[in-house]
Each structure stands twice: as C-alpha cells, then as structure tokens.
C-alpha atoms as a PDB file:
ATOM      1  CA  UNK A   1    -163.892-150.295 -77.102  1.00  0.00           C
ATOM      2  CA  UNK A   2    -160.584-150.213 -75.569  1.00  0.00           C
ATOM      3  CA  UNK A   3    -157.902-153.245 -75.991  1.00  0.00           C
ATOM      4  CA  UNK A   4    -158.535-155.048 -73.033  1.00  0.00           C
ATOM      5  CA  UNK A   5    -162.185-155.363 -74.130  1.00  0.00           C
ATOM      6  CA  UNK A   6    -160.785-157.701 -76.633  1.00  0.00           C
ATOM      7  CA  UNK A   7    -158.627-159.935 -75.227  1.00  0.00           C
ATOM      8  CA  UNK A   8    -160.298-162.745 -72.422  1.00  0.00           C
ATOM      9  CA  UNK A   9    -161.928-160.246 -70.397  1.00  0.00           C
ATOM     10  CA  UNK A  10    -164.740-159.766 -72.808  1.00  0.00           C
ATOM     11  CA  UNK A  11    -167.341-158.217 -70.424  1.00  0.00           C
ATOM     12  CA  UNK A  12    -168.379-154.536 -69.750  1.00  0.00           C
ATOM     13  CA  UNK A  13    -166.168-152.603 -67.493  1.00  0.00           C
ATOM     14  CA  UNK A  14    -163.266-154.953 -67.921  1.00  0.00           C
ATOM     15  CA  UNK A  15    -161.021-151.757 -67.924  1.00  0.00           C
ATOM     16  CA  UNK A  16    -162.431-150.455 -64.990  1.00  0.00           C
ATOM     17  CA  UNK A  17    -159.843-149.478 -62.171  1.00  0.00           C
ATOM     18  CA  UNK A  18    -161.420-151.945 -60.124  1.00  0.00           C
ATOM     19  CA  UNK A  19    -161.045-155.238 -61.912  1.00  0.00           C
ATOM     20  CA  UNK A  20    -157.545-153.932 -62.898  1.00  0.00           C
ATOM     21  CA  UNK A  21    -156.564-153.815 -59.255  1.00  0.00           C
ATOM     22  CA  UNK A  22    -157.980-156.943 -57.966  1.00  0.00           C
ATOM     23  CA  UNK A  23    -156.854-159.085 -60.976  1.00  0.00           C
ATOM     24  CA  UNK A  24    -153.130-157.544 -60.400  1.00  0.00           C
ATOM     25  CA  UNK A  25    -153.393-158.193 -56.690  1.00  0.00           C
ATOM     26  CA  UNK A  26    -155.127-162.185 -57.011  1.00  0.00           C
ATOM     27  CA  UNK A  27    -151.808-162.919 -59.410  1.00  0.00           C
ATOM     28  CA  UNK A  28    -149.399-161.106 -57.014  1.00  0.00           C
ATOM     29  CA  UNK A  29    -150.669-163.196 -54.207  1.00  0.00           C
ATOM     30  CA  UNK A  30    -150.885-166.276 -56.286  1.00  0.00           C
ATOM     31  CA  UNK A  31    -147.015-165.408 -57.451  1.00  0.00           C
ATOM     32  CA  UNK A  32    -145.955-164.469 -53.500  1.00  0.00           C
ATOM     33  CA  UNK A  33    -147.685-167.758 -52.247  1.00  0.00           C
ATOM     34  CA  UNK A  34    -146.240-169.911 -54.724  1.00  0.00           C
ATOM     35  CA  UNK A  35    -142.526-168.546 -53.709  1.00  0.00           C
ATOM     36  CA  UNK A  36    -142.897-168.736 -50.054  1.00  0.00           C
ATOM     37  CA  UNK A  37    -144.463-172.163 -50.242  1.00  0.00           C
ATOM     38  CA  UNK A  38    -141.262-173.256 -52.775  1.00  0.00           C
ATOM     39  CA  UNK A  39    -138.856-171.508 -49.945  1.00  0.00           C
ATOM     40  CA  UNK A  40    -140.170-173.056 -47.148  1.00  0.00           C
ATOM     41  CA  UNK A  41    -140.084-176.658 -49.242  1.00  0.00           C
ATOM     42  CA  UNK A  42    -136.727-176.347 -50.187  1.00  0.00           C
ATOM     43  CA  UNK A  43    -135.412-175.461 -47.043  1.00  0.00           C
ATOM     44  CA  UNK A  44    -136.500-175.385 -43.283  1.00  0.00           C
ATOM     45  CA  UNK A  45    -137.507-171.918 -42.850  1.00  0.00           C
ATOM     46  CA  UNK A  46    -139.854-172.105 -40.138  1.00  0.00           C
END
C-alpha cells in the first residue's frame, strides 16, 4: 500500500499516473480560473 492509499483517496489505483495527472490538472485549472476571474474583477482587463 503506498501513502497516498491512505490519505482521502482511499480507492484502488489512487497512485496511478492517471488520477495523479488529472487531479493536478482539475486544481491547476481551478487555481488559473480563480486568478483570471480575480484579475479581470479587480480591474478592466477585457
């Protein structure tokens, strides 16, 4: 069992290169949309 097997992603093949790489990029995006939306709040980009 490997250590992220033990934290919240309790299922089988939670380590798996796959789930690594679209959890990283689903917060990435989250993270990129939440600055661009504060930018273009803050000041009239577009």
């Amino acid at each position: 069992m490997t250590d992220l097997d033990r934290g919240i992603m309790k299922f089988k093949g939670a380590d798996s290169i796959t789930a690594v790489v679209l959890s990283g990029v689903l917060i990435l995006g989250a993270i990129a949309f939440l600055i661009i939306w504060a930018l273009q709040s803050a000041y009239a980009l577009s």
